[in-house]
Protein backbone atom coordinates (compact mmCIF):
# COMPACT_ATOMS: atom_id res chain seq x y z
CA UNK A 1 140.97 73.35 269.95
CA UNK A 2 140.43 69.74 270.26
CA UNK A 3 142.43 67.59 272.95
CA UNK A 4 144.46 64.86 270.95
CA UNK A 5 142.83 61.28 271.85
CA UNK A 6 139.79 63.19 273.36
CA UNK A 7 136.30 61.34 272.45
CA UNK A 8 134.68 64.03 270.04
CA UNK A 9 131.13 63.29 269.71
CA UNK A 10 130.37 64.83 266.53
CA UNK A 11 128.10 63.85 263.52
CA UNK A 12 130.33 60.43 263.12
CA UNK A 13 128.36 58.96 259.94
CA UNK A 14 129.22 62.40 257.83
CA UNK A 15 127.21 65.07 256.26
CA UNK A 16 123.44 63.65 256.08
CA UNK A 17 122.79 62.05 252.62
CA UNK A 18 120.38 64.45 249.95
CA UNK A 19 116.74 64.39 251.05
CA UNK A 20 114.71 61.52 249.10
CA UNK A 21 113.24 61.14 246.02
CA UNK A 22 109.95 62.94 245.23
CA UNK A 23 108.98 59.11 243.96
CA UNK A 24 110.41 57.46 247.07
CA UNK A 25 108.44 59.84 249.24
CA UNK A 26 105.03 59.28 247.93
CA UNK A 27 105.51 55.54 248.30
CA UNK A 28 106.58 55.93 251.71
CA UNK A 29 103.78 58.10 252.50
CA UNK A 30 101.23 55.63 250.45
CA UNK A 31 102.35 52.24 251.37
CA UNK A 32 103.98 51.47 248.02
CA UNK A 33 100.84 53.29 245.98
CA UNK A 34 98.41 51.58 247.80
CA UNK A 35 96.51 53.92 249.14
CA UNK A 36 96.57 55.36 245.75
CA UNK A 37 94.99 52.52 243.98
CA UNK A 38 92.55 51.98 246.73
CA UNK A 39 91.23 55.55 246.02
CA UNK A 40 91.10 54.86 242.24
CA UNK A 41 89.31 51.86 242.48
CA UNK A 42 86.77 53.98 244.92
CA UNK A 43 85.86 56.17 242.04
CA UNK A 44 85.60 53.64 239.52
CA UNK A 45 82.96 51.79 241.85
CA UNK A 46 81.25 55.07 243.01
CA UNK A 47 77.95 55.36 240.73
CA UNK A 48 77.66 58.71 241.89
CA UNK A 49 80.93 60.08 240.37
CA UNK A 50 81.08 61.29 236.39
CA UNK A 51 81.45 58.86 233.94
CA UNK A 52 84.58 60.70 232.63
CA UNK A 53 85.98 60.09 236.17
CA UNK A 54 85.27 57.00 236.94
CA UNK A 55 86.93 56.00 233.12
CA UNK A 56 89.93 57.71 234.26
CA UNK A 57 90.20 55.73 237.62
CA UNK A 58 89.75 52.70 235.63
CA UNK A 59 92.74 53.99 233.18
CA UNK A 60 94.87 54.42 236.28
CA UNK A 61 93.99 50.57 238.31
CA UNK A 62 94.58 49.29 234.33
CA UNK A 63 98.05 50.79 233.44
CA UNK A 64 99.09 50.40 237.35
CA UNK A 65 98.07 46.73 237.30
CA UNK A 66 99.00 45.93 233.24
CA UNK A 67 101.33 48.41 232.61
CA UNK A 68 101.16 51.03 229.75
CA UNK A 69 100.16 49.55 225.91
CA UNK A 70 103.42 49.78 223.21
CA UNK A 71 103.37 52.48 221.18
CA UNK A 72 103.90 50.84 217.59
CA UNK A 73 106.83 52.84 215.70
CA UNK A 74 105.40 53.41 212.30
CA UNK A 75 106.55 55.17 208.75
CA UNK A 76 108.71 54.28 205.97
CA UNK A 77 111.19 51.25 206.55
CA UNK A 78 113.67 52.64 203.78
CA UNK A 79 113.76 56.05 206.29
CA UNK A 80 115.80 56.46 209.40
CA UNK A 81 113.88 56.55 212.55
CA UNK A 82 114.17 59.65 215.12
CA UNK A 83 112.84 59.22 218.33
CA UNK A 84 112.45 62.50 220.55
CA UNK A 85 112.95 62.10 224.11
CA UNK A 86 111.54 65.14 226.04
CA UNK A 87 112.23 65.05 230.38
CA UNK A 88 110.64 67.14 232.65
CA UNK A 89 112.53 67.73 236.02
CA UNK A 90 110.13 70.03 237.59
CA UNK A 91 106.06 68.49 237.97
CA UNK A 92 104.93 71.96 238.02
CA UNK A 93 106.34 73.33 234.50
CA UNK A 94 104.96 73.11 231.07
CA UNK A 95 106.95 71.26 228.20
CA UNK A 96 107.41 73.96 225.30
CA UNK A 97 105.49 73.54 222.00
């Protein structure tokens, strides 16, 4: 089958690596969010766009530029504290209630 010292020109560097990240691909495809921010900041400036839009474009620019307020843990000190920590793999599925 193959010729000993033969030059096989096969896939040298291996099986290709998993595909990217769905994060990694939007900021490849957005300059690094940039594009996203720029359309945000659009809609907050837009007059013509609903007031209830344009607060949620300024939401957006202020957590992407600020990052995202703490969330104070409250409830009795004498008490144990639980945190519950729910993921969600797939964008387009609902968390259970």
């Amino acid at each position: 089958m193959f010729q000993k010292g033969a030059n096989w020109k096969g896939n040298r560097h291996g099986r290709p690596k998993a595909g990217k990240s769905l994060a990694e691909f939007i900021r490849v495809k957005t300059k690094n969010g940039r594009e996203i921010a720029q359309y945000y900041y659009q809609v907050w400036h837009d007059p013509k766009e609903p007031t209830e839009m344009r607060m949620k474009a300024a939401e957006k620019l202020e957590f992407r530029a600020f990052g995202r307020y703490a969330q104070p843990v409250t409830g009795d000190s004498a008490e144990p504290v639980s945190i519950v920590l729910r993921t969600n793999v797939d964008p387009f599925c609902r968390p259970e209630e």
